[in-house]
C-alpha atoms as a PDB file:
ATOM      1  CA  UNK A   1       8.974 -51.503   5.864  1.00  0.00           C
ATOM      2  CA  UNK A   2      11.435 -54.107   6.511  1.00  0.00           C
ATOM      3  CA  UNK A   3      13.629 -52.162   9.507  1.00  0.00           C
ATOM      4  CA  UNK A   4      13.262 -51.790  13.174  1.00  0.00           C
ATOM      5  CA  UNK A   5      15.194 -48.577  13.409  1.00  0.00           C
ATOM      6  CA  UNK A   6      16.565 -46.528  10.784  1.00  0.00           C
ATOM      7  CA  UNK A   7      20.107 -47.695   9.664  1.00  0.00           C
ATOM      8  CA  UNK A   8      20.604 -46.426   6.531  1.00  0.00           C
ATOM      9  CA  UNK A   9      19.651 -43.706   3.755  1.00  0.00           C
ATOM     10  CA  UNK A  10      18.017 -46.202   2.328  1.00  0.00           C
ATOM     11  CA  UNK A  11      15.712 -46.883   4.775  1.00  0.00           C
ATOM     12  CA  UNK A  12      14.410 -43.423   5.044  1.00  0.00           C
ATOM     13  CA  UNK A  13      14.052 -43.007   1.091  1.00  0.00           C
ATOM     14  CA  UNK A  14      11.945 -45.878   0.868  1.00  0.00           C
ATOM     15  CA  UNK A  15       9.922 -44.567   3.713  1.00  0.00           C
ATOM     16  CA  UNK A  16       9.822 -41.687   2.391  1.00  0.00           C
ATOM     17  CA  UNK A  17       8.630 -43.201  -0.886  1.00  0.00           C
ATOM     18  CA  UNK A  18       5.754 -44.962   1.006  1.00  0.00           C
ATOM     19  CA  UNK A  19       4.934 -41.536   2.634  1.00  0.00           C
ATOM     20  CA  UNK A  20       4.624 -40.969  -1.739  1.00  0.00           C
ATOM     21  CA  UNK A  21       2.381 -43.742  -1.797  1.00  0.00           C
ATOM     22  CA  UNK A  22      -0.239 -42.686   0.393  1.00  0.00           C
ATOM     23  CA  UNK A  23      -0.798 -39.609  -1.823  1.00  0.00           C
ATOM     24  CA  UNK A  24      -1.562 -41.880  -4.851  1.00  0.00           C
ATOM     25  CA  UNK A  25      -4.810 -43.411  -4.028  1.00  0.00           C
ATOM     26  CA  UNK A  26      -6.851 -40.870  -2.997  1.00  0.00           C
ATOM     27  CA  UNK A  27      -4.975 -38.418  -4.898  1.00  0.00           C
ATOM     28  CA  UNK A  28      -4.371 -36.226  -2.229  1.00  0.00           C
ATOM     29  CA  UNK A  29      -1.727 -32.672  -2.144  1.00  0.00           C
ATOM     30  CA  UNK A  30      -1.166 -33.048  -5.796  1.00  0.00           C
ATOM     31  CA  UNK A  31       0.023 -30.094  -6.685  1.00  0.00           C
ATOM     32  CA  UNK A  32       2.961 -30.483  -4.364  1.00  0.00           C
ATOM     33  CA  UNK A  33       4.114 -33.948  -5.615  1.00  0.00           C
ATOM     34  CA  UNK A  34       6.808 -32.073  -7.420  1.00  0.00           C
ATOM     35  CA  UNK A  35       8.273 -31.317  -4.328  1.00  0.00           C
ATOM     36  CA  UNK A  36       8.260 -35.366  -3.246  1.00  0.00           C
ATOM     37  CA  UNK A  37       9.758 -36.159  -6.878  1.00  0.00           C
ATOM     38  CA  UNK A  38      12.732 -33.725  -6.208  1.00  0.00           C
ATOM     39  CA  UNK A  39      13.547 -34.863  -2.609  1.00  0.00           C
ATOM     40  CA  UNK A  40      13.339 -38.230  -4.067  1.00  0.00           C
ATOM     41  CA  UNK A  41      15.062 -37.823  -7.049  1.00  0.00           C
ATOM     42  CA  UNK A  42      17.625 -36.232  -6.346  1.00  0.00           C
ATOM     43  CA  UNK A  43      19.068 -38.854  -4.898  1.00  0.00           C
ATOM     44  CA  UNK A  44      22.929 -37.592  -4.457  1.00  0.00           C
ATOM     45  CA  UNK A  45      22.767 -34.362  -3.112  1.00  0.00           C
ATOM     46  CA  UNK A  46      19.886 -35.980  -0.208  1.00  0.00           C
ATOM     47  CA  UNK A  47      21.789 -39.106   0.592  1.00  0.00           C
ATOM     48  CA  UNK A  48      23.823 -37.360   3.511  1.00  0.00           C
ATOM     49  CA  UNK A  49      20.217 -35.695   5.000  1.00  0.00           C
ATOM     50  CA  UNK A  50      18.845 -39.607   5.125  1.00  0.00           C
ATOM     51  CA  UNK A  51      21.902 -40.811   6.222  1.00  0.00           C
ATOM     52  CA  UNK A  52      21.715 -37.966   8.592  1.00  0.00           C
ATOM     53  CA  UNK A  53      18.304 -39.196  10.046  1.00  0.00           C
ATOM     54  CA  UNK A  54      19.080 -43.246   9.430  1.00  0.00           C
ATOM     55  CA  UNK A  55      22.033 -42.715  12.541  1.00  0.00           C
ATOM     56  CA  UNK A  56      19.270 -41.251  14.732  1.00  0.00           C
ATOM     57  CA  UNK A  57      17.674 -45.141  14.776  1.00  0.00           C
ATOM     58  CA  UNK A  58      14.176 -43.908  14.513  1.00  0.00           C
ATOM     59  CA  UNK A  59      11.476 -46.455  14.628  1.00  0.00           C
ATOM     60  CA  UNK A  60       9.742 -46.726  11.356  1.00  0.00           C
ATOM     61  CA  UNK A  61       6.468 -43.947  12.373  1.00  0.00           C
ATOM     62  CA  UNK A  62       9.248 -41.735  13.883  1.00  0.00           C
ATOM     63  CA  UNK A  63      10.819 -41.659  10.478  1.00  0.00           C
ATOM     64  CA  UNK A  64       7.566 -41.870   8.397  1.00  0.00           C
ATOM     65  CA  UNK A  65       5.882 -38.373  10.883  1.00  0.00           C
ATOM     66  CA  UNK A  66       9.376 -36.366  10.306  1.00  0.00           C
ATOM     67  CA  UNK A  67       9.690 -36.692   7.061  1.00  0.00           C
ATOM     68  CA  UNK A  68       5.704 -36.058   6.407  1.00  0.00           C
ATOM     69  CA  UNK A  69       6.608 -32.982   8.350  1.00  0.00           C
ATOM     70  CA  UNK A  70       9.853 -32.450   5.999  1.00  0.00           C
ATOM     71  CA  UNK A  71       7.587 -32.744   3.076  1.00  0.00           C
ATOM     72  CA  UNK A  72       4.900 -30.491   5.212  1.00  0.00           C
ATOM     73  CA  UNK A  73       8.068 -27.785   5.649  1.00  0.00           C
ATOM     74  CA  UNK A  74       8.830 -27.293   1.885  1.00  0.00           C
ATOM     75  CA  UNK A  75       5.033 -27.099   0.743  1.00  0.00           C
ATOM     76  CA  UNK A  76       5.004 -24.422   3.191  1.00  0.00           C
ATOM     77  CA  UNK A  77       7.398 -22.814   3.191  1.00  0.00           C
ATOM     78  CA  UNK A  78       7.661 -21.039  -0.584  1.00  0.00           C
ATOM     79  CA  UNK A  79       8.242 -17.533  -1.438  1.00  0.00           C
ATOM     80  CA  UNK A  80       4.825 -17.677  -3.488  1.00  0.00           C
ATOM     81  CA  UNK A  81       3.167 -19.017  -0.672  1.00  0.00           C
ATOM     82  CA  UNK A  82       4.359 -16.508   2.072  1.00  0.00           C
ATOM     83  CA  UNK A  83       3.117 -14.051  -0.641  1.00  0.00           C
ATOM     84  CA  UNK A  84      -0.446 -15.273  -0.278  1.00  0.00           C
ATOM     85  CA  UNK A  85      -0.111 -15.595   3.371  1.00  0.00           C
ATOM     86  CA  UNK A  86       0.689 -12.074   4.027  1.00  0.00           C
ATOM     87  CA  UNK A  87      -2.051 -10.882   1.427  1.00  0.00           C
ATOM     88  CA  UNK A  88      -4.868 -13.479   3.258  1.00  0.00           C
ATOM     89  CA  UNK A  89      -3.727 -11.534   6.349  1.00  0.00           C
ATOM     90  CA  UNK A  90      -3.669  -8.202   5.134  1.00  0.00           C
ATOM     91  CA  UNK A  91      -7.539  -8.924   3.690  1.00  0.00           C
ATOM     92  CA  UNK A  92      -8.628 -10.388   6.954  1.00  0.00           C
ATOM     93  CA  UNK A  93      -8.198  -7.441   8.863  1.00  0.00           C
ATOM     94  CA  UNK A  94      -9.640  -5.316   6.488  1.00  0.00           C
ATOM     95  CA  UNK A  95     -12.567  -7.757   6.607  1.00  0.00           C
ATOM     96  CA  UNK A  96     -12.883  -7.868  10.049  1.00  0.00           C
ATOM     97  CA  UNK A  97     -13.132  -4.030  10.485  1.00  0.00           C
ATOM     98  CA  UNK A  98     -15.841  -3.723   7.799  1.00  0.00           C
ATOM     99  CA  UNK A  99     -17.568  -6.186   8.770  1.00  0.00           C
ATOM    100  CA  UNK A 100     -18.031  -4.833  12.286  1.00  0.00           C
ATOM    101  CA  UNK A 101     -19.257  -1.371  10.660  1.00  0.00           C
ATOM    102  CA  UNK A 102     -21.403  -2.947   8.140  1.00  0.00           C
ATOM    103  CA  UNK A 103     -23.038  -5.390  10.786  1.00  0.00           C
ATOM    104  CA  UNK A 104     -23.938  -1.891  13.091  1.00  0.00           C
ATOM    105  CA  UNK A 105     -24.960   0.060  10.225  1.00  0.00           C
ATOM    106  CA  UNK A 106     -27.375  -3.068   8.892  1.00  0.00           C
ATOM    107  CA  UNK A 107     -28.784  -3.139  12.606  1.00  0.00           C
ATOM    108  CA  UNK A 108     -29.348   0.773  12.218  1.00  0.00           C
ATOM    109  CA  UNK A 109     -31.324   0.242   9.053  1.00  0.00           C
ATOM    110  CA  UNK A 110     -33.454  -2.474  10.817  1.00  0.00           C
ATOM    111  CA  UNK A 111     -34.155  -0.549  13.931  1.00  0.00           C
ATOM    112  CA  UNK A 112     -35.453   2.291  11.394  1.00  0.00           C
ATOM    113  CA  UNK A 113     -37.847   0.561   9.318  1.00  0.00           C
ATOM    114  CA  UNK A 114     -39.296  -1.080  12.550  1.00  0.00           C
ATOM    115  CA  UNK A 115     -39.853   2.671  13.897  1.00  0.00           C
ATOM    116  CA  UNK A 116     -41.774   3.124  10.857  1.00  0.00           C
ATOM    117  CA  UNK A 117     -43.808  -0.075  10.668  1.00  0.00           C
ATOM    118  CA  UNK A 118     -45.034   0.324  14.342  1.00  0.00           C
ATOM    119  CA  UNK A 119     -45.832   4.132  13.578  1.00  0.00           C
ATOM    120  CA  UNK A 120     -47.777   3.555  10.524  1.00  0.00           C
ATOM    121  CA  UNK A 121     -50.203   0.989   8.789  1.00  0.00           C
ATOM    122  CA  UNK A 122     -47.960  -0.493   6.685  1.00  0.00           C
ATOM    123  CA  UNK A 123     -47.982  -4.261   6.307  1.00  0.00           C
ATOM    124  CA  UNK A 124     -44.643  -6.415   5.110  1.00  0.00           C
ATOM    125  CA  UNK A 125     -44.022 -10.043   4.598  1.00  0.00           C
ATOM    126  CA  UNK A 126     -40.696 -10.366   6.470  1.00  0.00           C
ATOM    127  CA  UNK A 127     -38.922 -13.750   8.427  1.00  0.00           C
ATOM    128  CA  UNK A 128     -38.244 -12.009  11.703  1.00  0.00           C
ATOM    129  CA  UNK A 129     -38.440 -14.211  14.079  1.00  0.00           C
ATOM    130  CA  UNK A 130     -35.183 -15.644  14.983  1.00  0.00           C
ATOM    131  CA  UNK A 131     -36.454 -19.220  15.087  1.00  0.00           C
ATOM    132  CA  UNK A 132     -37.491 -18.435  11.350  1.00  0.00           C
ATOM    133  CA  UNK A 133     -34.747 -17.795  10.081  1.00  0.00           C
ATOM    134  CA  UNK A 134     -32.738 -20.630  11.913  1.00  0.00           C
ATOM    135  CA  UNK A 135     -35.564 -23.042  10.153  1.00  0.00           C
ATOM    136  CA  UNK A 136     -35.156 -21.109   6.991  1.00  0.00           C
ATOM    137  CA  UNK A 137     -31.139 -20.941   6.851  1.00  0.00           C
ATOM    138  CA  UNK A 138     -31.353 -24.497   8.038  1.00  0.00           C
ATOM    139  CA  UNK A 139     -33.342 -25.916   5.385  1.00  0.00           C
ATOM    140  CA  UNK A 140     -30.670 -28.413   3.644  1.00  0.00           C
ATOM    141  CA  UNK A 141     -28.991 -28.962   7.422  1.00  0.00           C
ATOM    142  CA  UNK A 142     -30.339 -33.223   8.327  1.00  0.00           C
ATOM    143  CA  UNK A 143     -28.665 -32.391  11.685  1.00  0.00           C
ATOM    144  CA  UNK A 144     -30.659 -29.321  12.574  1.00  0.00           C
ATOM    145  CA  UNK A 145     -33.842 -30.923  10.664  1.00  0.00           C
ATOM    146  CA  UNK A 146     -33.390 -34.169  13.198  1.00  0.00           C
ATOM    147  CA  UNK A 147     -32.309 -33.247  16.212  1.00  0.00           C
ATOM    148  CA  UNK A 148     -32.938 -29.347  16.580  1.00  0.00           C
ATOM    149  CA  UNK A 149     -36.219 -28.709  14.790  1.00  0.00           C
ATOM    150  CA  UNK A 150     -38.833 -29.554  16.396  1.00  0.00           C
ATOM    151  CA  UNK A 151     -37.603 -28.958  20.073  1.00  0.00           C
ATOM    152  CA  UNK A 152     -36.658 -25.418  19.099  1.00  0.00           C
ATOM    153  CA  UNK A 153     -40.247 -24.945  17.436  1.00  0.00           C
ATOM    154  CA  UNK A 154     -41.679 -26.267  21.050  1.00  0.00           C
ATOM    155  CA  UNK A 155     -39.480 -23.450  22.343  1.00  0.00           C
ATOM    156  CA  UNK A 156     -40.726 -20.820  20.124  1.00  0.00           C
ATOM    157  CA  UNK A 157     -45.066 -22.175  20.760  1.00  0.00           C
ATOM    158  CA  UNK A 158     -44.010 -22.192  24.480  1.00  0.00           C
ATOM    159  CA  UNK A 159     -42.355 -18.503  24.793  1.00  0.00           C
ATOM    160  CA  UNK A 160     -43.484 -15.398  23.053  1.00  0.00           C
ATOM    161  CA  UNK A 161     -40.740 -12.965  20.996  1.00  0.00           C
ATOM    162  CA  UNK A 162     -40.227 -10.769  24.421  1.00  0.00           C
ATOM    163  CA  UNK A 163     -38.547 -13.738  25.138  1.00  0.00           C
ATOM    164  CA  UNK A 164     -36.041 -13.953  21.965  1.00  0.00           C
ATOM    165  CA  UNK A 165     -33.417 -11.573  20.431  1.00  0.00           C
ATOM    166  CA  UNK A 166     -34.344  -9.751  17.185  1.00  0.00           C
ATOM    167  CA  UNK A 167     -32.094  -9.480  14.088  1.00  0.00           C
ATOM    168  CA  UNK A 168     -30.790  -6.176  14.575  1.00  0.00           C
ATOM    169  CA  UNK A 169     -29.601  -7.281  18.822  1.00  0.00           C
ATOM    170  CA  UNK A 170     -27.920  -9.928  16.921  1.00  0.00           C
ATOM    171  CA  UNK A 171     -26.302  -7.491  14.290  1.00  0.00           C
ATOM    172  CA  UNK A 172     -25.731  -4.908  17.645  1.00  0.00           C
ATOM    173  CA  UNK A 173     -23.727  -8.009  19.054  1.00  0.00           C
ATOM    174  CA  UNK A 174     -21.636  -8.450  15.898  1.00  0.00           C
ATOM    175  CA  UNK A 175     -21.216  -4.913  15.514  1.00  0.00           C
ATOM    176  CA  UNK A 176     -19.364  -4.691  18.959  1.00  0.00           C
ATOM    177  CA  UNK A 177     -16.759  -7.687  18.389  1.00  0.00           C
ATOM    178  CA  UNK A 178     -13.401  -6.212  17.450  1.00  0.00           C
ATOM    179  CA  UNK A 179     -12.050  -9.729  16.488  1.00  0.00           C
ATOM    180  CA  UNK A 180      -8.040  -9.819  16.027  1.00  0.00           C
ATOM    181  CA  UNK A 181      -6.041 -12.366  13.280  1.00  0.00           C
ATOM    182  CA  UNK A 182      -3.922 -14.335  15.591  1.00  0.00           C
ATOM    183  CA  UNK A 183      -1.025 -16.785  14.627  1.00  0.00           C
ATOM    184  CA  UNK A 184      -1.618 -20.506  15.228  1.00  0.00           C
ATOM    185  CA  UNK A 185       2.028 -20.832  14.577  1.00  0.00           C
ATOM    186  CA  UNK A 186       4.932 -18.642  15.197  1.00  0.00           C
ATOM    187  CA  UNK A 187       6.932 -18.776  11.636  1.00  0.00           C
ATOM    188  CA  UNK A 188       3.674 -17.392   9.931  1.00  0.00           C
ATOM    189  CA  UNK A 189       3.547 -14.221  12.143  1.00  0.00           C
ATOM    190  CA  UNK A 190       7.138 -13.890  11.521  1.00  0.00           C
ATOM    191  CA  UNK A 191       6.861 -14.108   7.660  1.00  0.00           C
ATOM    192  CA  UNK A 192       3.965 -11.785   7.960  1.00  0.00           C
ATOM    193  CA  UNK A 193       5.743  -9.311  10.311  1.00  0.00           C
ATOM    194  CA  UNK A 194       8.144  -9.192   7.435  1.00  0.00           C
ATOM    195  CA  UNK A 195      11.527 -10.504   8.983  1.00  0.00           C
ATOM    196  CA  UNK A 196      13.418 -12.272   7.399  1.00  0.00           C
ATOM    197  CA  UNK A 197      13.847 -13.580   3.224  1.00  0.00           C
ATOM    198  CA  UNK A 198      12.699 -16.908   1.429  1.00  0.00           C
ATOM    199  CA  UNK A 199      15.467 -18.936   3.083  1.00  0.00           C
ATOM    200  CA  UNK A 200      14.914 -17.522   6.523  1.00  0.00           C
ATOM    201  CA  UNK A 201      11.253 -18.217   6.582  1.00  0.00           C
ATOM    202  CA  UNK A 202      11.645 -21.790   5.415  1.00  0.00           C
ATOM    203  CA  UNK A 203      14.060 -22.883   8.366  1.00  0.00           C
ATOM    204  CA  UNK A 204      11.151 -20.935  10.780  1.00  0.00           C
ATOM    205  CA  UNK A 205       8.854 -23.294   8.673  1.00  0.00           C
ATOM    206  CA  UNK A 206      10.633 -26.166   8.823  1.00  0.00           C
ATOM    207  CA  UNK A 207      11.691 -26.010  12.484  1.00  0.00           C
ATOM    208  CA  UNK A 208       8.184 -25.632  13.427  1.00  0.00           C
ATOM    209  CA  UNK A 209       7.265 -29.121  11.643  1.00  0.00           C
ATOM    210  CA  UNK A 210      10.223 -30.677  13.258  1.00  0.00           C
ATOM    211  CA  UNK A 211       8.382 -29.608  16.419  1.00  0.00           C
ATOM    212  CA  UNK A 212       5.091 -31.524  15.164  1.00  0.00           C
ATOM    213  CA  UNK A 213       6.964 -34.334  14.804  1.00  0.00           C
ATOM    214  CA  UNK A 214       9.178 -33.773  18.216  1.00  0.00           C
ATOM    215  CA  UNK A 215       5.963 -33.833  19.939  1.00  0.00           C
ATOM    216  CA  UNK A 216       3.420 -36.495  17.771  1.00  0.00           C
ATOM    217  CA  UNK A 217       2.439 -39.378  19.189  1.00  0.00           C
ATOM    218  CA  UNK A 218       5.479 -41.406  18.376  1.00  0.00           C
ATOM    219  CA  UNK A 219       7.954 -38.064  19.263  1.00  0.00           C
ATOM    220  CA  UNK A 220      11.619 -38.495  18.197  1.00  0.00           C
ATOM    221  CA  UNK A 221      14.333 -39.476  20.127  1.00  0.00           C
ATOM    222  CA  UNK A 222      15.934 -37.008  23.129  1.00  0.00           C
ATOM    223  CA  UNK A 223      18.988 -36.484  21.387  1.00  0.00           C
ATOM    224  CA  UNK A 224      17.738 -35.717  17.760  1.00  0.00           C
ATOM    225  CA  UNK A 225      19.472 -33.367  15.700  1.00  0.00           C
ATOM    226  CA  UNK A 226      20.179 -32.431  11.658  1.00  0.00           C
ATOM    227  CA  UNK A 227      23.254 -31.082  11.336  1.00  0.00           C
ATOM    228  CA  UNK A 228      23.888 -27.471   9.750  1.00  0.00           C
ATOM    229  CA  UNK A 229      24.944 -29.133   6.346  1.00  0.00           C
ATOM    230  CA  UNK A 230      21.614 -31.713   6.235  1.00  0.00           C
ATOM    231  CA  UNK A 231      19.575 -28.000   6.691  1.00  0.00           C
ATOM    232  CA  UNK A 232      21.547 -26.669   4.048  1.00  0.00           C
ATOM    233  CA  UNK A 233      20.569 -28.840   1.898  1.00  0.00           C
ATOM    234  CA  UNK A 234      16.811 -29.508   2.239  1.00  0.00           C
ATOM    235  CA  UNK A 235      16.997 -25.225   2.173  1.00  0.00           C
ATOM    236  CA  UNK A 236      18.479 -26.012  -1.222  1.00  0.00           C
ATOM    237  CA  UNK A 237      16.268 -28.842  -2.657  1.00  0.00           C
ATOM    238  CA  UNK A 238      13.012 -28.044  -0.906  1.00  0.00           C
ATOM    239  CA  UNK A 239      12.845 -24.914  -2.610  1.00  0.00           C
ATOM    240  CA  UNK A 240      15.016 -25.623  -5.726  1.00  0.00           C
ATOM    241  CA  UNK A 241      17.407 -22.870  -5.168  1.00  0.00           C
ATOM    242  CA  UNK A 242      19.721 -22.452  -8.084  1.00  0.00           C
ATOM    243  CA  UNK A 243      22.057 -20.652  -5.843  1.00  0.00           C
ATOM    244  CA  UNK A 244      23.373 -23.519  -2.838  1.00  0.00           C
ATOM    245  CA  UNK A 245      22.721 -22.361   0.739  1.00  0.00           C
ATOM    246  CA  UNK A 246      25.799 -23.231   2.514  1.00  0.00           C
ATOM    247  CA  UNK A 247      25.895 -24.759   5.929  1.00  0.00           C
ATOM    248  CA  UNK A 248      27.679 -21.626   7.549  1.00  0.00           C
ATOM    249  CA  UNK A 249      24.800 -19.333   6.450  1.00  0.00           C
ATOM    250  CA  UNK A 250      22.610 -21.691   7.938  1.00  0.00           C
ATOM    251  CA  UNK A 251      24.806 -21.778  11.490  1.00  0.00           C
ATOM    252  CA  UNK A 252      24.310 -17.705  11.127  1.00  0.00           C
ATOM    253  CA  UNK A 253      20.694 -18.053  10.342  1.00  0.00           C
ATOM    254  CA  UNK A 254      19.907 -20.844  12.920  1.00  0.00           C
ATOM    255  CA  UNK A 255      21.799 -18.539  15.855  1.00  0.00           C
ATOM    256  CA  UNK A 256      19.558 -15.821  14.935  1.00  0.00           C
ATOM    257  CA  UNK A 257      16.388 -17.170  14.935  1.00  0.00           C
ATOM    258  CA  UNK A 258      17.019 -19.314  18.064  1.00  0.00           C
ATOM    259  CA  UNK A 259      17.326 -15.957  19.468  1.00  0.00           C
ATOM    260  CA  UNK A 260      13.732 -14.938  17.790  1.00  0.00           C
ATOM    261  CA  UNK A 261      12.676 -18.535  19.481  1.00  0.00           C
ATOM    262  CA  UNK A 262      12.661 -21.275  16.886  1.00  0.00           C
ATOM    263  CA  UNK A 263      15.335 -23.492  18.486  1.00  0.00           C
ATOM    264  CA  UNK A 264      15.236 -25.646  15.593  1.00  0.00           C
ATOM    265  CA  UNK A 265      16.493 -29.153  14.787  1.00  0.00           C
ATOM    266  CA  UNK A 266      19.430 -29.122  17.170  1.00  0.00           C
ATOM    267  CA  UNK A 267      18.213 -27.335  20.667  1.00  0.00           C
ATOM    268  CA  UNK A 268      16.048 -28.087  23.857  1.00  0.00           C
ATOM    269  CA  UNK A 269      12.607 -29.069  22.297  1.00  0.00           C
ATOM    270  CA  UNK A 270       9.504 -26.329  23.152  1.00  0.00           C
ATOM    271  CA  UNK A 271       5.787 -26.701  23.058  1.00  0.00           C
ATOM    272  CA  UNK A 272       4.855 -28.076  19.947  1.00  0.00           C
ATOM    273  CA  UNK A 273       2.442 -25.981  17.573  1.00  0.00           C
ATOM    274  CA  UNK A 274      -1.030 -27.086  17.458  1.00  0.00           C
ATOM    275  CA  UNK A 275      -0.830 -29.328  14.564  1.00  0.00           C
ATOM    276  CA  UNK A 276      -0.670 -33.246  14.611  1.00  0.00           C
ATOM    277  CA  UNK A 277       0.669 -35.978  11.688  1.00  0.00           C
ATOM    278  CA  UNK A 278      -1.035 -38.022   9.402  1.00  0.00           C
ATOM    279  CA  UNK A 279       0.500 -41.205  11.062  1.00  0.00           C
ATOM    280  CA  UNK A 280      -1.713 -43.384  13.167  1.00  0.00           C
ATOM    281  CA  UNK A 281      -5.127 -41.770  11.251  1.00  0.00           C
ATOM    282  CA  UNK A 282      -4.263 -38.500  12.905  1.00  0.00           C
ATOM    283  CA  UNK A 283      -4.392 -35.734  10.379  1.00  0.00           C
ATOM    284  CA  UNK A 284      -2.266 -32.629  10.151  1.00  0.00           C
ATOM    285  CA  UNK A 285      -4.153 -29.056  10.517  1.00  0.00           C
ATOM    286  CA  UNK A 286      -1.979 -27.378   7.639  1.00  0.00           C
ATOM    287  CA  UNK A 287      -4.815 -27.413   4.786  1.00  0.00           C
ATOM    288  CA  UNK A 288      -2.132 -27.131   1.518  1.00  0.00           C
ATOM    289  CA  UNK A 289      -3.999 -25.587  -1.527  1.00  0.00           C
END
């Protein structure tokens, strides 16, 4: 780009339309170029949101990481996504739970038919060692056939199996983890809890990437800020509302959630969520499907 610092909306378009670029070749988050073709296109109604961001004089990667994280924001932060969120949630629990029950009644079942086997003459063809069936689960792993192999078969000719766990300890093990879903970031929990409607959960989205890009490598300046009106109306584009969200619902919605502890674009920065930009060869943890 030909600017130092951002001066005007046109600088951040065409940034954001090289942001655009590096989606092109790989193809990469295609089925969310949509969303870049609307903030781009739609020129008129986004000129005072650039020219919002051009007087913050933000070095080219401080404009390139926020608006990534912009883009990042309205990918995310869809009623049809939240929907999936909360039923990935809802599933993951449920999976956790049976799989701890399942993993003690599987060790149960192996503990059994070893009673019987040492109580009668029966004779089985079973991969019980543990070693076994690391070498047999391993079979297509180059790392584990390199480096782990052979050492770990040295292990196994050198120690006899009073030295190693058997499946069903393993399974025993499983059985007593009582693993929770946590939140890596604090808008999902909230969208999951419930609070809140499609606009409300895309400012929690979207404050959390402005965050990310608070806190990146390159950070943004002390004093940045978007104003109620330039949230208003990436709330509006972003998620191509046909109704306009106005700038005073976004004053009430910004008060509210700054008291749930998303201060937003215009308060004292917080610890950034654990997720980093693109910018630099640094890639973001958000995996958009």
């Amino acid at each position: 780009m030909n600017y130092y610092r951002t001066g005007s909306a046109t600088d951040v378009l065409n940034t954001l339309k090289a942001y655009g670029d590096t989606l092109q070749d790989p193809p990469t988050r295609k089925q969310h170029w949509v969303l870049l073709e609307r903030l781009i296109s739609r020129e008129t109604e986004m000129k005072s949101v650039w020219d919002n961001i051009a007087r913050q004089k933000l070095s080219w990667q401080q404009c390139f990481t926020l608006l990534e994280q912009i883009f990042f924001a309205g990918a995310y932060g869809t009623e049809k996504r939240h929907e999936c969120l909360r039923a990935d949630y809802r599933m993951l629990t449920d999976l956790n739970g049976k799989i701890t029950a399942e993993a003690a009644k599987l060790a149960e079942m192996l503990t059994l038919r070893e009673e019987i086997l040492e109580r009668n003459s029966f004779s089985m063809d079973l991969t019980m060692h543990i070693v076994d069936m690391i070498d047999e689960a391993s079979v297509t792993n180059g790392h584990y056939r390199s480096f782990l192999r052979e050492p770990l078969g040295d292990l196994r000719s050198r120690y006899d199996s009073k030295y190693w766990p058997s499946l069903q300890q393993l399974l025993q093990v499983a059985a007593r983890e009582m693993p929770e879903a946590e939140f890596m970031y604090q808008s999902e929990q909230a969208i999951v809890d419930g609070r809140g409607g499609t606009v409300p959960d895309y400012l929690r989205e979207l404050f959390d990437c402005i965050e990310v890009a608070r806190h990146d490598h390159w950070g943004l300046p002390a004093g940045f800020t978007l104003t109620d009106a330039s949230l208003a109306t990436l709330a509006t584009v972003s998620l191509d509302l046909k109704d306009v969200v106005t700038a005073d619902r976004v004053k009430t919605l910004r008060h509210r959630l700054n008291k749930e502890g998303f201060p937003g674009a215009w308060a004292t920065p917080r610890r950034a969520s654990p997720q980093l930009s693109a910018v630099g060869g640094k890639k973001s943890n958000r995996d958009i499907r």
